[in-house]
C-alpha atoms as a PDB file:
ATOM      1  CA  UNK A   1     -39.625 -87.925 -34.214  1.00  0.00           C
ATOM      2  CA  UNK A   2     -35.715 -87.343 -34.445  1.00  0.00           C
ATOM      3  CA  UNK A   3     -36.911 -84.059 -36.450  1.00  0.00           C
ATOM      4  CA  UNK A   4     -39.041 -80.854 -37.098  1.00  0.00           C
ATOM      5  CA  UNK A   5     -39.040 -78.285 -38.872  1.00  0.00           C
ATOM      6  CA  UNK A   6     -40.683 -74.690 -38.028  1.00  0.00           C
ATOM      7  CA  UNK A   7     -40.718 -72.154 -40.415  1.00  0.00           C
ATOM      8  CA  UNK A   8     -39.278 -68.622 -38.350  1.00  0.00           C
ATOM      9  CA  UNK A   9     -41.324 -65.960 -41.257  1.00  0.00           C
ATOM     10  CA  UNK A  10     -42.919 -65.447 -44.119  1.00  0.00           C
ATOM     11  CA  UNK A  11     -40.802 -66.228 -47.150  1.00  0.00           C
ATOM     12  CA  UNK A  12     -39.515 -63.329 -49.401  1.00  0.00           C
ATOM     13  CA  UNK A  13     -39.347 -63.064 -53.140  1.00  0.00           C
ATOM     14  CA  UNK A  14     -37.246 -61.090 -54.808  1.00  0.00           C
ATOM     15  CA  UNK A  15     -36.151 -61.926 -59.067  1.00  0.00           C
ATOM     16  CA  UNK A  16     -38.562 -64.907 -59.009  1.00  0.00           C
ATOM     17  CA  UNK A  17     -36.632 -66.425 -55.622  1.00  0.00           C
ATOM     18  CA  UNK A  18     -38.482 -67.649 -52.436  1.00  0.00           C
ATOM     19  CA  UNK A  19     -35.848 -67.243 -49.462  1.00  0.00           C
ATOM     20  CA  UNK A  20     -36.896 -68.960 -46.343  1.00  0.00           C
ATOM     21  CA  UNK A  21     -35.717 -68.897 -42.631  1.00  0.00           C
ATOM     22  CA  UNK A  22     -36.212 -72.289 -40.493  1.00  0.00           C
ATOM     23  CA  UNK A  23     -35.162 -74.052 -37.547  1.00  0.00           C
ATOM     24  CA  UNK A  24     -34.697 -77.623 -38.153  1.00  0.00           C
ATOM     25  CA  UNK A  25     -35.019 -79.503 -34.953  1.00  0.00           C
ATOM     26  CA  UNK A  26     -32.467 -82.496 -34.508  1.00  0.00           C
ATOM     27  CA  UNK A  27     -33.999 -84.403 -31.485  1.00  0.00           C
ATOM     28  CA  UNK A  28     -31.136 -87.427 -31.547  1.00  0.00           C
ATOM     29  CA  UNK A  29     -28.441 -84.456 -31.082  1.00  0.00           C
ATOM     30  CA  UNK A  30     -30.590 -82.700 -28.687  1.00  0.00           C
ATOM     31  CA  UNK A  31     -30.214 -79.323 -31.475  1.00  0.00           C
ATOM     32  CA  UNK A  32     -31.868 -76.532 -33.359  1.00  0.00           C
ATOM     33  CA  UNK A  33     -29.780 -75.372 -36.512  1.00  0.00           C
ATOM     34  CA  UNK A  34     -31.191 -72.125 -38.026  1.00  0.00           C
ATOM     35  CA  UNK A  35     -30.977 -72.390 -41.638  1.00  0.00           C
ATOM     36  CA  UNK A  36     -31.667 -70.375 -44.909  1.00  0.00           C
ATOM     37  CA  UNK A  37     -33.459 -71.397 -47.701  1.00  0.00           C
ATOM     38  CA  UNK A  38     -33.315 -70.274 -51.196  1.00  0.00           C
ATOM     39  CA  UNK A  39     -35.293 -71.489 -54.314  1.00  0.00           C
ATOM     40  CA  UNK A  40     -36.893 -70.488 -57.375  1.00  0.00           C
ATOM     41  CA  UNK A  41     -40.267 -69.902 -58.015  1.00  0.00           C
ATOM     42  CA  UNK A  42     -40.699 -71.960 -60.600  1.00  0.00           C
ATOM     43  CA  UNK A  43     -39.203 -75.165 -61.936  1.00  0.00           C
ATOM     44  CA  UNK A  44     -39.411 -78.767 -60.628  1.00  0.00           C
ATOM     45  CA  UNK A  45     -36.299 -81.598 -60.677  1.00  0.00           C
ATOM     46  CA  UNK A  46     -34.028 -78.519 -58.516  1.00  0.00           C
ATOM     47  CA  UNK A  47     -31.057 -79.810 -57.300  1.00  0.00           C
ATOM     48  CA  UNK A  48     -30.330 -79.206 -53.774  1.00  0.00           C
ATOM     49  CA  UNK A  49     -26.685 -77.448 -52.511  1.00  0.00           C
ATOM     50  CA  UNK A  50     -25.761 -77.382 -48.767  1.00  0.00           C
ATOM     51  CA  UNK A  51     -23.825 -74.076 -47.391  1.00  0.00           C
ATOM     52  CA  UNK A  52     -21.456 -74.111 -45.059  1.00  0.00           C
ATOM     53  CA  UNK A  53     -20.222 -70.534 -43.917  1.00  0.00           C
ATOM     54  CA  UNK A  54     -17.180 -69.491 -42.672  1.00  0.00           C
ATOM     55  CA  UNK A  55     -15.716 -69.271 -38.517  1.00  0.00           C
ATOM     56  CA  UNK A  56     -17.849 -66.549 -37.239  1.00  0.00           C
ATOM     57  CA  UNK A  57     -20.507 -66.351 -39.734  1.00  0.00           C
ATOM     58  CA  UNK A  58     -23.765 -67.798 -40.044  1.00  0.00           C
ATOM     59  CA  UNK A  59     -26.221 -68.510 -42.394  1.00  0.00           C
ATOM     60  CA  UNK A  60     -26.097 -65.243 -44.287  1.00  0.00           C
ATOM     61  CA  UNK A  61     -22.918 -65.165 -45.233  1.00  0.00           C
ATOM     62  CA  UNK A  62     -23.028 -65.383 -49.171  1.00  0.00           C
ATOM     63  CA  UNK A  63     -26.563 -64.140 -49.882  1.00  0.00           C
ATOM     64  CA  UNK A  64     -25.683 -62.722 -53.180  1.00  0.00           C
ATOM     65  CA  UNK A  65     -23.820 -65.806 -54.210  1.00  0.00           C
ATOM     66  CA  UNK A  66     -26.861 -68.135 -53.279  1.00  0.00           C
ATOM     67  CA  UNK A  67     -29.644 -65.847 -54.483  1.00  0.00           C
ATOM     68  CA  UNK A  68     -28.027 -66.507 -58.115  1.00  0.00           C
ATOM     69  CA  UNK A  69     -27.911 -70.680 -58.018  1.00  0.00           C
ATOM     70  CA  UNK A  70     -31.821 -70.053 -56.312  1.00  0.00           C
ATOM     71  CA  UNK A  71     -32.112 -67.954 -59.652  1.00  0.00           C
ATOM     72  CA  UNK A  72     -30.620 -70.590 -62.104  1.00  0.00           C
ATOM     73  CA  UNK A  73     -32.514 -73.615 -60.686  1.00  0.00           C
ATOM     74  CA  UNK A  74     -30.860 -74.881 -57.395  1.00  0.00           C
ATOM     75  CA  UNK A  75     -32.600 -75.208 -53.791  1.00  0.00           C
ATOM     76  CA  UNK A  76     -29.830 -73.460 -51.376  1.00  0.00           C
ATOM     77  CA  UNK A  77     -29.467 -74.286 -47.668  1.00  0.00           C
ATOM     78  CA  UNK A  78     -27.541 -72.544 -45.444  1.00  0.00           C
ATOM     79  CA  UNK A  79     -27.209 -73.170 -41.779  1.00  0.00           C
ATOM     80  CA  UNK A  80     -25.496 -71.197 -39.452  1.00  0.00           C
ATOM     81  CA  UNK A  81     -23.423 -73.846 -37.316  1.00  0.00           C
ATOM     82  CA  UNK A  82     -23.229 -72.926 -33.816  1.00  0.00           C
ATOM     83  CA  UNK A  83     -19.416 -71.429 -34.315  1.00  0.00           C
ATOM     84  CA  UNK A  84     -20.902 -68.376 -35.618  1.00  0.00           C
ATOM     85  CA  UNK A  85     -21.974 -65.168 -34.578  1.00  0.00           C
ATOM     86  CA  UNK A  86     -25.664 -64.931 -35.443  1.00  0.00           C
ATOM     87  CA  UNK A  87     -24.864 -61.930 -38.067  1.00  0.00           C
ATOM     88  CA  UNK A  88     -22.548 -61.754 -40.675  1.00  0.00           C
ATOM     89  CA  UNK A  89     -23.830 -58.729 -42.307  1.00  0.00           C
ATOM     90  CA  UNK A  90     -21.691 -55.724 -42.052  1.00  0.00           C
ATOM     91  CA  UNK A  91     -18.584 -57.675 -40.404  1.00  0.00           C
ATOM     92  CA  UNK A  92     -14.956 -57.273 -41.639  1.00  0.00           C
ATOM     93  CA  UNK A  93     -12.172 -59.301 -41.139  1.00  0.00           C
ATOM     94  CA  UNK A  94     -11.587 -63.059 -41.890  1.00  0.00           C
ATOM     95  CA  UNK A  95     -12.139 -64.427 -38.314  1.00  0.00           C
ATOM     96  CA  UNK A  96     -13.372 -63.450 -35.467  1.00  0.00           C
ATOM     97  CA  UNK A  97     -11.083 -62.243 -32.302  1.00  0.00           C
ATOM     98  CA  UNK A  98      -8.920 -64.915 -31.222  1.00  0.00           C
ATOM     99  CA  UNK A  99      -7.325 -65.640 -34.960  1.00  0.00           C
ATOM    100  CA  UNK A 100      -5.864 -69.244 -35.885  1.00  0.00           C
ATOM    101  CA  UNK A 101      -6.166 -70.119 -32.302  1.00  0.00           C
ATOM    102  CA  UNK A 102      -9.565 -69.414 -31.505  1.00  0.00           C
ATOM    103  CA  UNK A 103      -9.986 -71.228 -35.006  1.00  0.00           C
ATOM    104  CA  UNK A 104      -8.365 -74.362 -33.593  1.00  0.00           C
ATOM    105  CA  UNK A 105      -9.651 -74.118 -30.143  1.00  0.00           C
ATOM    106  CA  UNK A 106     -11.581 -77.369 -30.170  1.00  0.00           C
ATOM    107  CA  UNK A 107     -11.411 -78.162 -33.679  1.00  0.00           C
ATOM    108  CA  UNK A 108     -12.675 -82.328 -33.038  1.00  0.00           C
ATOM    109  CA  UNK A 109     -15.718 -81.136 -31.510  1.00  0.00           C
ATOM    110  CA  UNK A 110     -16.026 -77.916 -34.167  1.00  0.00           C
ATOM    111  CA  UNK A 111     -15.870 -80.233 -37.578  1.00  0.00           C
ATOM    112  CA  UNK A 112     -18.383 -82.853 -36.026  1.00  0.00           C
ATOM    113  CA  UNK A 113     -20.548 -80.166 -35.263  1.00  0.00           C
ATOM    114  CA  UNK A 114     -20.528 -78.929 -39.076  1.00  0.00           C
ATOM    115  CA  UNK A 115     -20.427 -82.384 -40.799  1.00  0.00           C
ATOM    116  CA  UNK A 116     -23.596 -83.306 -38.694  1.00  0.00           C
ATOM    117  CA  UNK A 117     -24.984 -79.912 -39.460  1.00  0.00           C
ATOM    118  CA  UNK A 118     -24.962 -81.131 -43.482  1.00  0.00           C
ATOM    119  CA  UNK A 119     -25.589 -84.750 -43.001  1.00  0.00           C
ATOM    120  CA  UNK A 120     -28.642 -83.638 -40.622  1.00  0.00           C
ATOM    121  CA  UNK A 121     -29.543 -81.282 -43.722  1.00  0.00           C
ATOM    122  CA  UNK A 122     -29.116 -84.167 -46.383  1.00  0.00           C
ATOM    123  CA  UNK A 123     -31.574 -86.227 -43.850  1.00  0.00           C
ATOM    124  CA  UNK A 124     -34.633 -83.897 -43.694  1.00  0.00           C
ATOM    125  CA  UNK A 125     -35.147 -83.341 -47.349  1.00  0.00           C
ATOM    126  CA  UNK A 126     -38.471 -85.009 -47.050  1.00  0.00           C
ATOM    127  CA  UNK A 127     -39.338 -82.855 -43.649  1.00  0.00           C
ATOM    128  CA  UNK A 128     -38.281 -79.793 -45.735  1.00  0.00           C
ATOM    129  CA  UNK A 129     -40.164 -80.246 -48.563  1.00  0.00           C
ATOM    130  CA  UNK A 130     -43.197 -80.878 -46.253  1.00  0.00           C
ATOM    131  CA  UNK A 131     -43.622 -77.856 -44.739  1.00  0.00           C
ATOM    132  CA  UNK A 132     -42.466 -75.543 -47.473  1.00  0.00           C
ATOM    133  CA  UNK A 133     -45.546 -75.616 -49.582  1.00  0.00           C
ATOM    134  CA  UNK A 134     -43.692 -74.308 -52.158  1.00  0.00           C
ATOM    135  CA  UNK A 135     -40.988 -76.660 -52.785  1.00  0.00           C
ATOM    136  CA  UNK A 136     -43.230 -80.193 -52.187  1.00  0.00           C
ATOM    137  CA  UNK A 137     -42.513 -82.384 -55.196  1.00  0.00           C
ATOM    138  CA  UNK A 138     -39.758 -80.344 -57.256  1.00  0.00           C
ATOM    139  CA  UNK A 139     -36.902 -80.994 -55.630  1.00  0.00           C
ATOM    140  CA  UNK A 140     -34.360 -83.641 -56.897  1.00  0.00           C
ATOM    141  CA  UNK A 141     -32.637 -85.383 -53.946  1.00  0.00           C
ATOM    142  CA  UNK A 142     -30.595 -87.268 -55.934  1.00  0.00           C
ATOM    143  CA  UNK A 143     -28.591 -84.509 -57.394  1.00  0.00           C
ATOM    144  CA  UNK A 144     -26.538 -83.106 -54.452  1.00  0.00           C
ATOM    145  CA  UNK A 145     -23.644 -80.625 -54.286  1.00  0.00           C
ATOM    146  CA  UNK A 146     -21.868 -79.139 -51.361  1.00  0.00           C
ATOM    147  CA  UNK A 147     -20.285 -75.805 -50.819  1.00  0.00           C
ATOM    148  CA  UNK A 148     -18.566 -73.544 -48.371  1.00  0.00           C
ATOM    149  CA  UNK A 149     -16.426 -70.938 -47.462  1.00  0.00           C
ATOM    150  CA  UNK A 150     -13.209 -71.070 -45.023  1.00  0.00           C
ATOM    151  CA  UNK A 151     -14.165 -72.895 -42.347  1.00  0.00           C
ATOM    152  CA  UNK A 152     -16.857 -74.459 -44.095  1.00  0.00           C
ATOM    153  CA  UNK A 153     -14.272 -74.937 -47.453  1.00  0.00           C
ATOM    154  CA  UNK A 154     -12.856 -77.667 -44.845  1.00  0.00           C
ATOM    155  CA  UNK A 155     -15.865 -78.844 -43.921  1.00  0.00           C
ATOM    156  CA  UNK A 156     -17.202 -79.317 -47.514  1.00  0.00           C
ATOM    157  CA  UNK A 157     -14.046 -81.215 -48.205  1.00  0.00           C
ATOM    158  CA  UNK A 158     -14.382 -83.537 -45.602  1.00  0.00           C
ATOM    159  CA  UNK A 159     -17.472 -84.364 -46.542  1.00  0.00           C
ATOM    160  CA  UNK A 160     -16.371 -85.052 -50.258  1.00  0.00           C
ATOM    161  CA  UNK A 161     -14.020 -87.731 -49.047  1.00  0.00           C
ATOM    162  CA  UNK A 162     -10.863 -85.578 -48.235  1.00  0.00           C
ATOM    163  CA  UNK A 163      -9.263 -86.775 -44.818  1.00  0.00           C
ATOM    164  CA  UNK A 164      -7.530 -85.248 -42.308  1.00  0.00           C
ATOM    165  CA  UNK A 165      -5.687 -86.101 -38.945  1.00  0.00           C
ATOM    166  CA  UNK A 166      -8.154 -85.621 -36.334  1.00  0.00           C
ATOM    167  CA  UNK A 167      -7.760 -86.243 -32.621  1.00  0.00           C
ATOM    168  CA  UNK A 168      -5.676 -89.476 -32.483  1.00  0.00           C
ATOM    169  CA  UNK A 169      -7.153 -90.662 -35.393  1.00  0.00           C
ATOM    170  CA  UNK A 170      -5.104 -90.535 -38.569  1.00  0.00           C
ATOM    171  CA  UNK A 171      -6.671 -89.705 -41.890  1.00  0.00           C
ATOM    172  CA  UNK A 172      -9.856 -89.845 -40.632  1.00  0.00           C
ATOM    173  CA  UNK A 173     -12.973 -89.892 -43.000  1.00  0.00           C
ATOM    174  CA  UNK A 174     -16.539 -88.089 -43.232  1.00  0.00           C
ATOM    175  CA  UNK A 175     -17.156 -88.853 -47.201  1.00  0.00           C
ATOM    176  CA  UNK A 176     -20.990 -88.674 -47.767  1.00  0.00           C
ATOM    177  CA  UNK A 177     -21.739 -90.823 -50.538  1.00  0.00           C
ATOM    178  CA  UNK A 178     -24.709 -89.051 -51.321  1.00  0.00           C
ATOM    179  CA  UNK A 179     -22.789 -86.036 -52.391  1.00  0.00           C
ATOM    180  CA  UNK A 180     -22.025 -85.604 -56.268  1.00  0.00           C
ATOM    181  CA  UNK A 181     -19.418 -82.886 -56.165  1.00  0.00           C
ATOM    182  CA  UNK A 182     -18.099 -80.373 -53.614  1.00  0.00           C
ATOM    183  CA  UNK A 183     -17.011 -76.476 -53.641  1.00  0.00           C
ATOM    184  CA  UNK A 184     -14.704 -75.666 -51.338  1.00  0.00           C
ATOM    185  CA  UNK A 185     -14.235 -71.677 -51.669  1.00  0.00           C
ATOM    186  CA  UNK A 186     -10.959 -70.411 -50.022  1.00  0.00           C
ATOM    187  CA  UNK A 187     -10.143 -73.677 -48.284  1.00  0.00           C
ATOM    188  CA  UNK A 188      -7.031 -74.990 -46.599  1.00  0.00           C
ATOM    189  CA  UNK A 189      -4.043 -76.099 -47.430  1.00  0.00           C
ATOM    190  CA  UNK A 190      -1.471 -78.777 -45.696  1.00  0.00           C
ATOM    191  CA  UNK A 191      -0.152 -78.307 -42.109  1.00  0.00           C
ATOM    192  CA  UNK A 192      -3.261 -77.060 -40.537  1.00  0.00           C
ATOM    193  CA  UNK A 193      -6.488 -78.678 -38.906  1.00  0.00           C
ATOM    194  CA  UNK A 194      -4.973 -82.166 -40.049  1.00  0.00           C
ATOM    195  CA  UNK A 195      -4.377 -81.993 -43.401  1.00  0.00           C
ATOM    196  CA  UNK A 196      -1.402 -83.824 -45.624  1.00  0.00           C
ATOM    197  CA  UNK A 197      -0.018 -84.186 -48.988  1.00  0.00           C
ATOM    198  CA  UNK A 198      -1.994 -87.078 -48.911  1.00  0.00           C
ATOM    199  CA  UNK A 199      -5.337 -86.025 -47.769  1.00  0.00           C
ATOM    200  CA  UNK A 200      -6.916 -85.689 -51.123  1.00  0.00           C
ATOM    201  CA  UNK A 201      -5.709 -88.567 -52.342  1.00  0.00           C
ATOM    202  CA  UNK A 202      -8.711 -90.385 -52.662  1.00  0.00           C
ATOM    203  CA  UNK A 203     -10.919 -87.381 -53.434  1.00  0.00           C
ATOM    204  CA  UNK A 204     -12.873 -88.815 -55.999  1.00  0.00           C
ATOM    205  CA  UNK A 205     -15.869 -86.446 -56.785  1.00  0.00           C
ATOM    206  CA  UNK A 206     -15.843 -83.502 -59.239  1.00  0.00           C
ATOM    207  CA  UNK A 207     -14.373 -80.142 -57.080  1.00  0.00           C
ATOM    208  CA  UNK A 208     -13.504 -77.122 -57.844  1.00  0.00           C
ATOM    209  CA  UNK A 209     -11.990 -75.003 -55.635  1.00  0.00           C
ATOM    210  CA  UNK A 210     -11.091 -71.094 -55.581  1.00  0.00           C
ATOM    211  CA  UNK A 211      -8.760 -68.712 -54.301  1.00  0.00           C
ATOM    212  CA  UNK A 212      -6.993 -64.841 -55.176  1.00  0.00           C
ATOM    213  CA  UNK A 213      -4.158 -63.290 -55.444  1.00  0.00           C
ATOM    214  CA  UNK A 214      -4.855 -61.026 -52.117  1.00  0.00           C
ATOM    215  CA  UNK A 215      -6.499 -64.360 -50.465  1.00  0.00           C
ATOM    216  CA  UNK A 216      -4.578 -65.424 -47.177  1.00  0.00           C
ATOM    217  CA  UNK A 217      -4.863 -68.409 -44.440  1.00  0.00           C
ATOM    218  CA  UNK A 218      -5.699 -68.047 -41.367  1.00  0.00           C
ATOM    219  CA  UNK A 219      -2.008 -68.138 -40.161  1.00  0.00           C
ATOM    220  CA  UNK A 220      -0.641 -65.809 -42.451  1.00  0.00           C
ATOM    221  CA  UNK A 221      -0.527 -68.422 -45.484  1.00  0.00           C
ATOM    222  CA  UNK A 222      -0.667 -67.287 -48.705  1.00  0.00           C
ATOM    223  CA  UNK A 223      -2.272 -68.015 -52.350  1.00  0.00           C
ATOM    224  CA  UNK A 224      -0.623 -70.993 -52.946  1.00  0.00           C
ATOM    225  CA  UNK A 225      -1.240 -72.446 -49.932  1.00  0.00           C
ATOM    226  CA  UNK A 226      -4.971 -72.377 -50.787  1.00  0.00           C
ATOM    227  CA  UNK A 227      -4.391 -73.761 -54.543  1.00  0.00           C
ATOM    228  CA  UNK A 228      -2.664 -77.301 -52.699  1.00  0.00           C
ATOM    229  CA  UNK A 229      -6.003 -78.697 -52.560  1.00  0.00           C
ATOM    230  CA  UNK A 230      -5.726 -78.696 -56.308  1.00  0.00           C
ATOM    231  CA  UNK A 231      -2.369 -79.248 -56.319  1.00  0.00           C
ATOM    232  CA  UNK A 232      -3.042 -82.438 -54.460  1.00  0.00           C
ATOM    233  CA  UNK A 233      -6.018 -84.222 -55.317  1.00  0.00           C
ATOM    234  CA  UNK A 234      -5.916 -86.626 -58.128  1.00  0.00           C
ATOM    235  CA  UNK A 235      -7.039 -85.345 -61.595  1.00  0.00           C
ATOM    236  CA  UNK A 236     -10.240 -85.703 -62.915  1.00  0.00           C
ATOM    237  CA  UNK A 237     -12.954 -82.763 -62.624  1.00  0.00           C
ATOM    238  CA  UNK A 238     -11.114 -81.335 -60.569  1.00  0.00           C
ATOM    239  CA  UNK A 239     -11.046 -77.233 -61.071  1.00  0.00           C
ATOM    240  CA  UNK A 240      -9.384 -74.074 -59.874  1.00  0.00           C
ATOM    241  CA  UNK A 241     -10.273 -70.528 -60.037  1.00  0.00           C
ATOM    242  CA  UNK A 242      -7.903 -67.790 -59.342  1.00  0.00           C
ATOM    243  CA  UNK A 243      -9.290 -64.373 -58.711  1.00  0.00           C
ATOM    244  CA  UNK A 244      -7.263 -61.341 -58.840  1.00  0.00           C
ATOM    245  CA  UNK A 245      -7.633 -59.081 -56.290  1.00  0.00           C
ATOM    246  CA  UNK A 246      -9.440 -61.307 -54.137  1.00  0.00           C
ATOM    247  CA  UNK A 247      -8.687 -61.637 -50.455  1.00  0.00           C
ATOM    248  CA  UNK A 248     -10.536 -63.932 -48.069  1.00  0.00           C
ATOM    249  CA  UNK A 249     -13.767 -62.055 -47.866  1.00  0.00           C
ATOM    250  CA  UNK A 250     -14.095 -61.184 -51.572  1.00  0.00           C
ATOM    251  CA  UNK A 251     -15.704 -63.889 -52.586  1.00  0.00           C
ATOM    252  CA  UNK A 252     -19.337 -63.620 -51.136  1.00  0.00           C
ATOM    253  CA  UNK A 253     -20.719 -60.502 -52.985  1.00  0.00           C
ATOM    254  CA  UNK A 254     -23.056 -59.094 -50.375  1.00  0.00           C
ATOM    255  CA  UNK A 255     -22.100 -55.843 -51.410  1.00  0.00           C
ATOM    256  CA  UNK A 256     -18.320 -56.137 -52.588  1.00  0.00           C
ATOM    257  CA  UNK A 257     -16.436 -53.638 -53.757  1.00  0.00           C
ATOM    258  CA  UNK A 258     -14.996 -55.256 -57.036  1.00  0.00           C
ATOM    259  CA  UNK A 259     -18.011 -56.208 -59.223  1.00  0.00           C
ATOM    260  CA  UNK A 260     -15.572 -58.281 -60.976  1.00  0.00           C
ATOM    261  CA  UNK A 261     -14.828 -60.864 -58.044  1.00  0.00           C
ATOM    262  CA  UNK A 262     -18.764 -61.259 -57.676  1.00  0.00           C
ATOM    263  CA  UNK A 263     -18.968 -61.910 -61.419  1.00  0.00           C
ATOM    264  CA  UNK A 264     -16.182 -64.471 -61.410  1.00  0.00           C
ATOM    265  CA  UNK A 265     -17.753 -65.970 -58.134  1.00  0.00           C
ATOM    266  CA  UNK A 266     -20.974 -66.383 -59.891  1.00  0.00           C
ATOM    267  CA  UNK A 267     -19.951 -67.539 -63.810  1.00  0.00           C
ATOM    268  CA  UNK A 268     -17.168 -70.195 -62.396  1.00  0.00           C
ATOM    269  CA  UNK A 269     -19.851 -71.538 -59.787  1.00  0.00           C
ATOM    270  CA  UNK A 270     -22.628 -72.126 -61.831  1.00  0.00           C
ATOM    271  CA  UNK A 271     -21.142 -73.583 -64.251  1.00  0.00           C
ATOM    272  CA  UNK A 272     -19.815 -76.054 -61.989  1.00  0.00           C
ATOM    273  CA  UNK A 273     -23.008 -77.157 -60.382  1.00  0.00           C
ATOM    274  CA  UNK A 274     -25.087 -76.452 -64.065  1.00  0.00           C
ATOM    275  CA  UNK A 275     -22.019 -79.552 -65.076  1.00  0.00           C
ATOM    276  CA  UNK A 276     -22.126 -81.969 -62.257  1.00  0.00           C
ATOM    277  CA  UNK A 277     -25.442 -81.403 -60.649  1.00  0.00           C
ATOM    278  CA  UNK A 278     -27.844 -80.888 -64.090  1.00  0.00           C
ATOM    279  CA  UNK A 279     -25.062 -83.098 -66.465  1.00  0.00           C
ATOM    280  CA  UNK A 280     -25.105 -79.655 -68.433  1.00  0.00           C
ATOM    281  CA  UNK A 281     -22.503 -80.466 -71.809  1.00  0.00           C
ATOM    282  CA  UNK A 282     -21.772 -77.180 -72.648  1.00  0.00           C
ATOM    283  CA  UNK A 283     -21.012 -75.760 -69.173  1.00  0.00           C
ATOM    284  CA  UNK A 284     -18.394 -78.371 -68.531  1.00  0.00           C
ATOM    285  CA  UNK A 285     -16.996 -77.289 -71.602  1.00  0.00           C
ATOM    286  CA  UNK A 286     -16.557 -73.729 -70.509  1.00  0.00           C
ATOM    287  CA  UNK A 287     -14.841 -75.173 -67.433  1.00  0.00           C
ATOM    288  CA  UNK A 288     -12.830 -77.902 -69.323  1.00  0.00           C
ATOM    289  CA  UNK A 289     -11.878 -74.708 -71.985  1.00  0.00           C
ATOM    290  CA  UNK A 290     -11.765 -71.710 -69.453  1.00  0.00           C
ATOM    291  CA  UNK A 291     -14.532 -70.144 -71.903  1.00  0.00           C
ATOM    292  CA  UNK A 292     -16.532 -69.252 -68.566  1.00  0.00           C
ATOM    293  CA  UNK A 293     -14.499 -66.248 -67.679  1.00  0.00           C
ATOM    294  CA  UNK A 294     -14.023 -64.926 -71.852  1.00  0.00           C
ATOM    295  CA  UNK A 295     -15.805 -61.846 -70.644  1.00  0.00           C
ATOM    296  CA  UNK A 296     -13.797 -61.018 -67.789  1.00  0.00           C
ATOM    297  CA  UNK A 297     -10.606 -59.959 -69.563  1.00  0.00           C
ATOM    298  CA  UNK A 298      -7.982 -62.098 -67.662  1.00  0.00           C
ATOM    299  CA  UNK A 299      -9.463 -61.476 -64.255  1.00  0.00           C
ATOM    300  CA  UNK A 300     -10.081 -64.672 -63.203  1.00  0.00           C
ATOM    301  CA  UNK A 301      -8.649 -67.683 -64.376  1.00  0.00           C
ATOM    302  CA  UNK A 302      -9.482 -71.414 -64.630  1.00  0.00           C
ATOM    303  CA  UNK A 303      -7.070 -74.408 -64.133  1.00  0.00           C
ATOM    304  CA  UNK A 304      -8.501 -78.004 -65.267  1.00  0.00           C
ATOM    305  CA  UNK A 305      -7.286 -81.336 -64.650  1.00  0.00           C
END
């Protein structure tokens, strides 16, 4: 067997969610990758997202954010990549010590580490489903999104079909074709870990991605460095959300400060995967409108293309 799968603990169920810890055994890489898993209780045909966190954290990073698609109909998984930590809760800062170069400090070996963390993921629904009870028979593995913050923003774009200069190799390619659309939350712009004006240009899946006004790069970069991934890629579902106030660690929830960023995190999200994952009319049209954030009072905001 190239896999396993051991469930670490009982699951816990909080608003009608089951949240799961594993250890998913890759034998042909010679790995364990600890993952989360979040579902609902109820409901079959669930769509399954893949989570990449951020440098430095690990598969808890977003708990709030994934709790909510669990909540609306989604099976979450999270793993923590081996880049991290172990525990994000109660950290500050947007990387760990060592800044934008610890971040690039063996950045070939870090991104094939993370894209084989997701395809592994993508591999084992059937091993997943097996040995939580729970989920065997309701999930739809057809209907796949990915997602992730920072460090795993670039990941999750890779794995759409964005390339980047890696190594010697020019515009090099991870697309995963069985990946429907991708969320890249606070993800990078051009001149850094390989990417070009023309890395998106063949970005064909839905995406939306998301930054704020308070949101910067890892080497001092600004908000509209982060908003070139829209800027770049080709139009058609393509999305981005704009958060004031936001900086690079708003966007989680786990017990943020501003209510408001949550909120947008969660409407703007949703709606995205309710669109392209469960071919939901009417919340494309709050995209395609900006309807999704009419509550909000200007702040967040939604570009379309």
């Amino acid at each position: 067997m190239l896999f396993a799968l051991v469930v670490a603990h009982t699951a816990t169920h909080a608003a009608d969610v089951i949240v799961e810890d594993l250890t998913l055994h890759n034998g042909k890489r010679g790995k364990a990758i600890e993952c989360r898993v979040y579902f609902p209780a109820a409901g079959d045909k669930l769509p399954l997202i893949a989570f990449s966190h951020g440098f430095g954290a690990d598969r808890t990073a977003f708990t709030d954010i994934a709790h909510h698609w669990a909540a609306h109909g989604y099976v979450v998984v999270a793993p923590s990549h081996w880049d991290g930590f172990g525990k994000s809760k109660g950290k500050g800062g947007a990387l760990p010590a060592g800044g934008l170069q610890a971040l690039m400090e063996n950045a070939s070996a870090k991104i094939e580490n993370r894209v084989g963390d997701v395809a592994f993921i993508l591999d084992s629904t059937e091993q997943l489903t097996a040995q939580l009870l729970a989920l065997r028979g309701r999930m739809d593995v057809t209907r796949i999104g990915v997602g992730g913050h920072s460090l795993g923003a670039y990941t999750t774009m890779l794995i759409g079909g964005v390339t980047a200069d890696i190594g010697e190799q020019k515009a090099r390619s991870f697309k995963d074709d069985r990946v429907r659309c991708i969320l890249p939350i606070s993800g990078q712009g051009t001149g850094q870990q390989g990417l070009t004006p023309s890395s998106w240009a063949n970005l064909k899946l839905p995406m939306m991605t998301m930054t704020g006004s308070l949101d910067k790069g890892a080497g001092g970069q600004g908000p509209e460095w982060k908003q070139e991934a829209f800027k770049f890629c080709p139009a058609g579902d393509k999305y981005l959300v704009f958060i004031e106030g936001a900086n690079h660690v708003s966007f989680g929830g786990n017990g943020s400060r501003d209510a408001g960023i949550t909120d947008a995190v969660k409407r703007s999200t949703l709606a995205f995967w309710d669109a392209y994952l469960k071919d939901d009319a009417a919340a494309k049209a709050s995209l395609t409108t900006g309807s999704v954030f009419a509550a909000l009072k200007g702040k967040a905001t939604l570009q379309a293309k």
